[in-house]
Structures are given as C-alpha cells and as structure tokens.
PDB file of N, CA and C in Angstrom:
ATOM      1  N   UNK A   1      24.175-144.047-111.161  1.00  0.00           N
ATOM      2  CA  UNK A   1      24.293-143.149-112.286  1.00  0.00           C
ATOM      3  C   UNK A   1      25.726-143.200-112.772  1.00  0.00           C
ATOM      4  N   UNK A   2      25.779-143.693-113.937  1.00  0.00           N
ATOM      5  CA  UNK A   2      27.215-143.581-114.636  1.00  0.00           C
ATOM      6  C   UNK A   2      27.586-141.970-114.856  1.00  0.00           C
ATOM      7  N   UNK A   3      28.810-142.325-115.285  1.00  0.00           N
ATOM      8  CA  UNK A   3      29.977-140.952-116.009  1.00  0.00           C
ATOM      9  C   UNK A   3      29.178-141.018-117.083  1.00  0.00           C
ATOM     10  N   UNK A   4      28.988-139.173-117.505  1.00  0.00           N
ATOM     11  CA  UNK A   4      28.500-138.736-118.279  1.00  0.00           C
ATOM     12  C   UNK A   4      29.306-137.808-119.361  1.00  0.00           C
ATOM     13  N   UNK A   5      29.574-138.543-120.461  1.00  0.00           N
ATOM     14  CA  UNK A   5      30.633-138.283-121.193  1.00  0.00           C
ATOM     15  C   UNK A   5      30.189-137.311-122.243  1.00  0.00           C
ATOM     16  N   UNK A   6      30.831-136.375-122.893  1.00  0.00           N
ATOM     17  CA  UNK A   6      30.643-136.041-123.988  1.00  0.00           C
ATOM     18  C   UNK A   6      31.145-136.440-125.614  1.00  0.00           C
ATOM     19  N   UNK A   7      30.882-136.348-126.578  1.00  0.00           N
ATOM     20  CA  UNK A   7      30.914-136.697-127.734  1.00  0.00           C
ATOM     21  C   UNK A   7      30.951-135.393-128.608  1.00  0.00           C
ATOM     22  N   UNK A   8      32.116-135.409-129.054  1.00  0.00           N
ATOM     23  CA  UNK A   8      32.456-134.394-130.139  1.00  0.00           C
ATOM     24  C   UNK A   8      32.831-134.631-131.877  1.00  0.00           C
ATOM     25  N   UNK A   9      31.829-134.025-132.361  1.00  0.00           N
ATOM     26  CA  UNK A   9      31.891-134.181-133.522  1.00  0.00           C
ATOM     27  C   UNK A   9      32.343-133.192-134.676  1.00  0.00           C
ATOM     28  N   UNK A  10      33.015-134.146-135.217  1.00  0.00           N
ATOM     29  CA  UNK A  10      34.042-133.489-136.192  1.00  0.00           C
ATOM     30  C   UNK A  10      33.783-132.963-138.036  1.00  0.00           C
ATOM     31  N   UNK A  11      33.463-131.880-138.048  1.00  0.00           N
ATOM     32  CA  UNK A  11      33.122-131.527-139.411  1.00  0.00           C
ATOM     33  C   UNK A  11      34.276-130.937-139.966  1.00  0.00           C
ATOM     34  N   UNK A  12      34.138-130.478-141.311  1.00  0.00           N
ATOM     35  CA  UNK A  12      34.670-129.845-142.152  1.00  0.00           C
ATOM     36  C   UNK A  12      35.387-128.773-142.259  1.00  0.00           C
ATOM     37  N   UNK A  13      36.765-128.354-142.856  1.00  0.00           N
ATOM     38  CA  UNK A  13      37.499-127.413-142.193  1.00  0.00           C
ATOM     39  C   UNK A  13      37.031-126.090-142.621  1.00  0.00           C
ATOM     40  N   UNK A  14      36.681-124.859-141.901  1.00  0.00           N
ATOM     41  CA  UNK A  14      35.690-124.030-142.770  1.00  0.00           C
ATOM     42  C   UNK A  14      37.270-123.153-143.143  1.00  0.00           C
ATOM     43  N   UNK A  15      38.306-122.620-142.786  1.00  0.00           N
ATOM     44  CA  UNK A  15      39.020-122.000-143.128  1.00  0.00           C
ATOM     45  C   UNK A  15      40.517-122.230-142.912  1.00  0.00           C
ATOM     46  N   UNK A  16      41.574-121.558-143.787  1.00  0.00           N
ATOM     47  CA  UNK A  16      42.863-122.265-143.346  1.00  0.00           C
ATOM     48  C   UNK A  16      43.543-120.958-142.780  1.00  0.00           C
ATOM     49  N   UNK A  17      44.648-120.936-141.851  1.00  0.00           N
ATOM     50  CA  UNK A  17      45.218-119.506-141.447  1.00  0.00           C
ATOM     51  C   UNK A  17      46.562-119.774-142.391  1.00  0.00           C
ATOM     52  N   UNK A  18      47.085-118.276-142.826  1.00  0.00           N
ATOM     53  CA  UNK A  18      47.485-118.584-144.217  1.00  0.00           C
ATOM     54  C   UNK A  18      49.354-118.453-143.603  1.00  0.00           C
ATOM     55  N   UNK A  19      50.554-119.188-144.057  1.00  0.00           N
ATOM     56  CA  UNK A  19      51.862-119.210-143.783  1.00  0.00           C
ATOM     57  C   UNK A  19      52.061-117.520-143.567  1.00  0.00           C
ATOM     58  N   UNK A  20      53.244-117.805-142.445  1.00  0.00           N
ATOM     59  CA  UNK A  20      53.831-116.917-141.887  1.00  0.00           C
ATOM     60  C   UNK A  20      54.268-115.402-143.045  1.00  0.00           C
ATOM     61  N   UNK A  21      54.482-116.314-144.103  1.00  0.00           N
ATOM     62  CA  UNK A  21      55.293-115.401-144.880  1.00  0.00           C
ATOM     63  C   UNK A  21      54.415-114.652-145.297  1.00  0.00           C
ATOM     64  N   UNK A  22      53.291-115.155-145.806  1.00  0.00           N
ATOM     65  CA  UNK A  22      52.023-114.188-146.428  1.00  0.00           C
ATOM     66  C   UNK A  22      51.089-113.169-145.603  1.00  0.00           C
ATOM     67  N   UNK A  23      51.307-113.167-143.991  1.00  0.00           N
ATOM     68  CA  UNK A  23      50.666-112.530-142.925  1.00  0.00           C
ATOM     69  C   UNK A  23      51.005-111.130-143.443  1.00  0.00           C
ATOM     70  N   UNK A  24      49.660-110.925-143.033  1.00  0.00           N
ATOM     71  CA  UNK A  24      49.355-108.862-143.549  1.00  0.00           C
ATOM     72  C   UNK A  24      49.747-108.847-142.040  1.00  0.00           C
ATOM     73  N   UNK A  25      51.268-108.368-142.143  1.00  0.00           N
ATOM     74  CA  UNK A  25      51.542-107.430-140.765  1.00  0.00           C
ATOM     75  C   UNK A  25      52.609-106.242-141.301  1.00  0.00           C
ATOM     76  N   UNK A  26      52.528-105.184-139.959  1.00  0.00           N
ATOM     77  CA  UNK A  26      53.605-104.225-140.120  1.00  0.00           C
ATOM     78  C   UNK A  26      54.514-104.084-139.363  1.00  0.00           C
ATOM     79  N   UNK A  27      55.239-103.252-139.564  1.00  0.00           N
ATOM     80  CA  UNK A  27      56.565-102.731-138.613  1.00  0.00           C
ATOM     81  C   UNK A  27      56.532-101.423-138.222  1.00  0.00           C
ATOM     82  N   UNK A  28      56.634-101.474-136.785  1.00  0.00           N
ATOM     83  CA  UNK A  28      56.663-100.156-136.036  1.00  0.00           C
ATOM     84  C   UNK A  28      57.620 -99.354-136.290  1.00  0.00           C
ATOM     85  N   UNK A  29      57.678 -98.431-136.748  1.00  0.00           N
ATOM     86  CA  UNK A  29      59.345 -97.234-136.683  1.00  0.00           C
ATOM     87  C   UNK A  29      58.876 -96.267-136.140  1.00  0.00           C
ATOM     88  N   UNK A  30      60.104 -95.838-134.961  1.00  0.00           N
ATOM     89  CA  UNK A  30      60.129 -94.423-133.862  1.00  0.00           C
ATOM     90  C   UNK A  30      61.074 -94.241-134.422  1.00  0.00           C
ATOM     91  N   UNK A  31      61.073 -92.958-134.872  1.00  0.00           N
ATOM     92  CA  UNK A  31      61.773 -92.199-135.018  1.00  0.00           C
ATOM     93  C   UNK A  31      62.257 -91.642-133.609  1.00  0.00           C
ATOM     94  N   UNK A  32      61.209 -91.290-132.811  1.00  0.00           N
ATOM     95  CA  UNK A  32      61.841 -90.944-131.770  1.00  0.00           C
ATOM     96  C   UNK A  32      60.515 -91.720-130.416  1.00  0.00           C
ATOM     97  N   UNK A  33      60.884 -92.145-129.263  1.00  0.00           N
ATOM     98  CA  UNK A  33      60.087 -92.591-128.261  1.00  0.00           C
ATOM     99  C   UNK A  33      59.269 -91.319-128.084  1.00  0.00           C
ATOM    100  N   UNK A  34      58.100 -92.483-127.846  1.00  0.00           N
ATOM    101  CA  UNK A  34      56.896 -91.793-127.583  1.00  0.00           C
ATOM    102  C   UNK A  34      56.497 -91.718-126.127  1.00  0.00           C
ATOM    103  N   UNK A  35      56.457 -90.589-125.804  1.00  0.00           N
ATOM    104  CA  UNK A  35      56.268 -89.274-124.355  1.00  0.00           C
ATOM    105  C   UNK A  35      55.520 -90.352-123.788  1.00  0.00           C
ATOM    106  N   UNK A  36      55.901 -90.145-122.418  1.00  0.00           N
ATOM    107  CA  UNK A  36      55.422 -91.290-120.851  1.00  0.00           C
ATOM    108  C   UNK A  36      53.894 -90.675-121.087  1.00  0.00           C
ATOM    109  N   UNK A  37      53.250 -91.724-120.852  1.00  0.00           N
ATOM    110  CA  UNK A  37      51.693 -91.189-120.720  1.00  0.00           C
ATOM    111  C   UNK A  37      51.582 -90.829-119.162  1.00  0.00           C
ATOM    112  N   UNK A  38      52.495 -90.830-117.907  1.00  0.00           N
ATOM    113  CA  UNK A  38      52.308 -90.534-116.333  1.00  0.00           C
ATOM    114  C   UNK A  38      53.844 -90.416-116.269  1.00  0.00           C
ATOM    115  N   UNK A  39      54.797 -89.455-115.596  1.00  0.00           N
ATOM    116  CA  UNK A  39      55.775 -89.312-114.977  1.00  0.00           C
ATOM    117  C   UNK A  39      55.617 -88.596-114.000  1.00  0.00           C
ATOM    118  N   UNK A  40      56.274 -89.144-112.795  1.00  0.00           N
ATOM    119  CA  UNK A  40      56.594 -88.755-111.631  1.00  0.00           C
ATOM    120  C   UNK A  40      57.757 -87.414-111.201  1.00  0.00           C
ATOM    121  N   UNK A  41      57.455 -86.468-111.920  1.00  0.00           N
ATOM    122  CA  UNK A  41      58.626 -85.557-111.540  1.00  0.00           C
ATOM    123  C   UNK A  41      59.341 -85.297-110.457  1.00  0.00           C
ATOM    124  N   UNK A  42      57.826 -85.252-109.040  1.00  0.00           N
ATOM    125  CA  UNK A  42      58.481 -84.374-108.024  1.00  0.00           C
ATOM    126  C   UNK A  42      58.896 -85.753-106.889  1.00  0.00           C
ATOM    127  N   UNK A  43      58.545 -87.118-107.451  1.00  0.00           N
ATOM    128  CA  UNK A  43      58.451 -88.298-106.475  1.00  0.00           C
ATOM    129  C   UNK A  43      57.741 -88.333-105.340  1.00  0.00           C
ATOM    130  N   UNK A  44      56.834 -87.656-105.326  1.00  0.00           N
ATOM    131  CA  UNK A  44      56.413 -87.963-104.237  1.00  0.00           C
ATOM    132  C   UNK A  44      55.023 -89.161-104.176  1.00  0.00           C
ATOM    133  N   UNK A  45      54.364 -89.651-105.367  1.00  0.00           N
ATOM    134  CA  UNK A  45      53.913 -90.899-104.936  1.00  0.00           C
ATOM    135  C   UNK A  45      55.073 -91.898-104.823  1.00  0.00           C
ATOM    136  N   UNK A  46      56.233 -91.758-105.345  1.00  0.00           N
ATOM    137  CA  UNK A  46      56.969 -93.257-105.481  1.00  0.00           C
ATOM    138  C   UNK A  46      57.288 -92.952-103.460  1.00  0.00           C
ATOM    139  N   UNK A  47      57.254 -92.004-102.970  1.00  0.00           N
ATOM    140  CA  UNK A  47      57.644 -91.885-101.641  1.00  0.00           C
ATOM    141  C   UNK A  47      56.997 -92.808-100.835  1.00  0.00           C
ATOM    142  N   UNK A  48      55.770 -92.078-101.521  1.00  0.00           N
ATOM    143  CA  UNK A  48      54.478 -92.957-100.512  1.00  0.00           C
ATOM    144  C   UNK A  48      54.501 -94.067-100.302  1.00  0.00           C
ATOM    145  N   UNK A  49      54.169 -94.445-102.139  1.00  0.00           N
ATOM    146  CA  UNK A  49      54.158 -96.287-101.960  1.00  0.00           C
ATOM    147  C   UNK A  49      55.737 -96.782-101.322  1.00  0.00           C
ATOM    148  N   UNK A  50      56.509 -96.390-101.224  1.00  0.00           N
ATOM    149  CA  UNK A  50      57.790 -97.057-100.367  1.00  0.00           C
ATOM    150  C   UNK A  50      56.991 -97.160 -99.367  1.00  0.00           C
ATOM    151  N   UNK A  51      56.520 -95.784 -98.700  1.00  0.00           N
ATOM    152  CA  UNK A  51      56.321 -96.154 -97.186  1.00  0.00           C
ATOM    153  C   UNK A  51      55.115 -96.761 -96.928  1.00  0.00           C
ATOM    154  N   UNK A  52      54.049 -96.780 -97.974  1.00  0.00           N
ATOM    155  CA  UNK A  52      53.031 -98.069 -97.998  1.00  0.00           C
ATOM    156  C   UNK A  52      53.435 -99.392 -97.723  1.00  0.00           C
ATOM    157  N   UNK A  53      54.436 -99.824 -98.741  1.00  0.00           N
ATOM    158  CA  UNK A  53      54.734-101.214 -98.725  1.00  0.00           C
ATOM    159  C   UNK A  53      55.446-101.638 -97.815  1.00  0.00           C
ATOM    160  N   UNK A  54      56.530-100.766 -96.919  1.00  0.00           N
ATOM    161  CA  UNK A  54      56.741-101.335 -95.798  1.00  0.00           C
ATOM    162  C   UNK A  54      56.441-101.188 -94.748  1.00  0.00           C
ATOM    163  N   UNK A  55      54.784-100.419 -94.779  1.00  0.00           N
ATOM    164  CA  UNK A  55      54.029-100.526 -93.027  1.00  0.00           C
ATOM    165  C   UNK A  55      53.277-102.221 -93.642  1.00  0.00           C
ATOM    166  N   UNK A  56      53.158-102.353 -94.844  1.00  0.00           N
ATOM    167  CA  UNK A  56      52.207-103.708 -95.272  1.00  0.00           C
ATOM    168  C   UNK A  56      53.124-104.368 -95.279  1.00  0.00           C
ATOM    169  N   UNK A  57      54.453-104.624 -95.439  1.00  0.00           N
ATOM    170  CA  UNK A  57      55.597-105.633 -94.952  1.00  0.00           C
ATOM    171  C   UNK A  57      55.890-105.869 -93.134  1.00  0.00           C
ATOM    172  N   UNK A  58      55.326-104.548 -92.301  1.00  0.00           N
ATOM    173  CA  UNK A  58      56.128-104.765 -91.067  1.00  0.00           C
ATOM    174  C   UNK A  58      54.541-105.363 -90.307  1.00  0.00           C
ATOM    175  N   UNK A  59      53.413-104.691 -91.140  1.00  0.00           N
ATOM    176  CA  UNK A  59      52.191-105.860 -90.507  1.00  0.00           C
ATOM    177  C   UNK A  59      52.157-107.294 -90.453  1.00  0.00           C
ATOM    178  N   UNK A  60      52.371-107.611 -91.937  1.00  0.00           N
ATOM    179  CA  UNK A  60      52.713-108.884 -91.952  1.00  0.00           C
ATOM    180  C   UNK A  60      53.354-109.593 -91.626  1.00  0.00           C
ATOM    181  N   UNK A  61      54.427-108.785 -91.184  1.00  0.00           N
ATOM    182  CA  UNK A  61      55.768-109.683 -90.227  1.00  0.00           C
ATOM    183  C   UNK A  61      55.174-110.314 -88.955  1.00  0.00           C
ATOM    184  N   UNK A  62      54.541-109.195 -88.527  1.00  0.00           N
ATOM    185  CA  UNK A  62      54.137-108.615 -86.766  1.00  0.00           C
ATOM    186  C   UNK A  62      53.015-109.565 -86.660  1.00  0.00           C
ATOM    187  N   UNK A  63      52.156-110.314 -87.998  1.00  0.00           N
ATOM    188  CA  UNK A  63      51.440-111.053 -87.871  1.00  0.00           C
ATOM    189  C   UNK A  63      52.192-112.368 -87.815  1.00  0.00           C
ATOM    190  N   UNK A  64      53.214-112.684 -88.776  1.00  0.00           N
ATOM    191  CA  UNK A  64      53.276-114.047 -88.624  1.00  0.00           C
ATOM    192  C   UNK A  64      54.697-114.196 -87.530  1.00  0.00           C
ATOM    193  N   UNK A  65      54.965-113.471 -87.031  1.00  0.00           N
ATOM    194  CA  UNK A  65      55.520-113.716 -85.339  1.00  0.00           C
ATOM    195  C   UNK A  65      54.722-113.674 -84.358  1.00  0.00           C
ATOM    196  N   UNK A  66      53.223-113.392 -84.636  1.00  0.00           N
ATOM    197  CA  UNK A  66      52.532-113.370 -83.667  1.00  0.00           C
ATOM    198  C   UNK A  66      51.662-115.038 -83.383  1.00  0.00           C
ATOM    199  N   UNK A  67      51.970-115.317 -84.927  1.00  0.00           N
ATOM    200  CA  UNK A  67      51.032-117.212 -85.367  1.00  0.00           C
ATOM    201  C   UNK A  67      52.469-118.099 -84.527  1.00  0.00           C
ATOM    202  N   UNK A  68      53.476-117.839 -85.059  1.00  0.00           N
ATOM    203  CA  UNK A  68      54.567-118.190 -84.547  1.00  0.00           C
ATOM    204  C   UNK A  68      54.899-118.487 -83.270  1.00  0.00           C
ATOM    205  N   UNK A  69      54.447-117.736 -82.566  1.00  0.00           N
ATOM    206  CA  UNK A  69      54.588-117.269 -80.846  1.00  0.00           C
ATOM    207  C   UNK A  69      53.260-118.085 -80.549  1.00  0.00           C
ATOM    208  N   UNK A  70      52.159-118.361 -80.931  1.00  0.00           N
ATOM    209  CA  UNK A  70      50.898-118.874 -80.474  1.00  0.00           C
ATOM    210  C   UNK A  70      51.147-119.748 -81.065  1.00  0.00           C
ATOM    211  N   UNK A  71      51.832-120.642 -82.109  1.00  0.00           N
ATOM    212  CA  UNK A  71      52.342-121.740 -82.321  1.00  0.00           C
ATOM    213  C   UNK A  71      53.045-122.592 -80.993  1.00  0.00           C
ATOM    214  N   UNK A  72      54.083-121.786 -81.025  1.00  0.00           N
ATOM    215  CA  UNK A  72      54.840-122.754 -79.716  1.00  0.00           C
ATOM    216  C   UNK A  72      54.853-122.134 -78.499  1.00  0.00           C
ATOM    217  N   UNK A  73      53.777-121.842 -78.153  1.00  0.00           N
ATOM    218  CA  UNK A  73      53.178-121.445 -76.688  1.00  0.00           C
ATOM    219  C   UNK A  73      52.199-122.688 -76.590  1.00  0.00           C
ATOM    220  N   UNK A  74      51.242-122.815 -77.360  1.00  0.00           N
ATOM    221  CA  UNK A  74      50.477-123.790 -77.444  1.00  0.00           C
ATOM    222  C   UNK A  74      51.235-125.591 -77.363  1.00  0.00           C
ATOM    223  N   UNK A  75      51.806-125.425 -78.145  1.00  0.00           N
ATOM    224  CA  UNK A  75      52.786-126.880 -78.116  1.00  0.00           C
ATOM    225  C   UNK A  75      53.570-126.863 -76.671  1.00  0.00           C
ATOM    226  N   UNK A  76      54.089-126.366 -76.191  1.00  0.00           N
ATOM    227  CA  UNK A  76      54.804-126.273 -74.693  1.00  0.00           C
ATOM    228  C   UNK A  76      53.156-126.669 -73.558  1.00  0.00           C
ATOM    229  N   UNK A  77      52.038-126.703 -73.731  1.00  0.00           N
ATOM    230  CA  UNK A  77      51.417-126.841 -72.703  1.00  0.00           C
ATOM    231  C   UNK A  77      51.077-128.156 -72.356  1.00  0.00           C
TER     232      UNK A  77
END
C-alpha cells in the first residue's frame, strides 16, 4: 500500500481583509483604572499558597534524592 496523499484545490478568492489603515478599530481611554475584580486584603491565601508550593517543592526534592540514592545504590552492586 502506497503513501496516501492529499490534493488541494484551489478556487477563487471569496474576500479581501481590508489595509491596516481602514480597520474599524478603537481606543481604550481610563480615565481612571478599573477596580481588581479579586484582592487579597488580609493575605491570607497568598500565605497558603507559599506554604503549598513549598511542601510541593520539598516532596519533589525528597523524591528525586530518593531516584538518586536508588540510582547509585544499584550501580555499586
């Protein structure tokens, strides 16, 4: 069974996208920034996730000193 190729065929251009200069766009103006949709006043999730991310940093350590150690325990026999 040969390679089974496809064939693409090429028609007619149905539309053109029109120069930069003529683009229907706008421009944002703040007058003043617009209010945090979530702030942390009292910190206490940013606490947490600190101490999330480094029990999930000191696992992962504790794992790959543990591949490490069964690495060259194994090679020494």
């Amino acid at each position: 069974m040969g390679r089974v190729t496809g064939r693409v065929h090429l028609g007619p251009v149905v539309g053109r996208v029109p120069p930069i200069e003529q683009a229907h766009t706008e421009i944002a103006h703040f007058e003043e920034l617009p209010k945090p949709v979530f702030a942390d006043t009292s910190g206490i999730r940013h606490r947490r996730l600190r101490r999330v991310t480094y029990a999930v940093g000191a696992l992962l350590l504790t794992v790959l000193i543990a591949f490490w150690i069964s690495q060259l325990t194994g090679a020494l026999r």
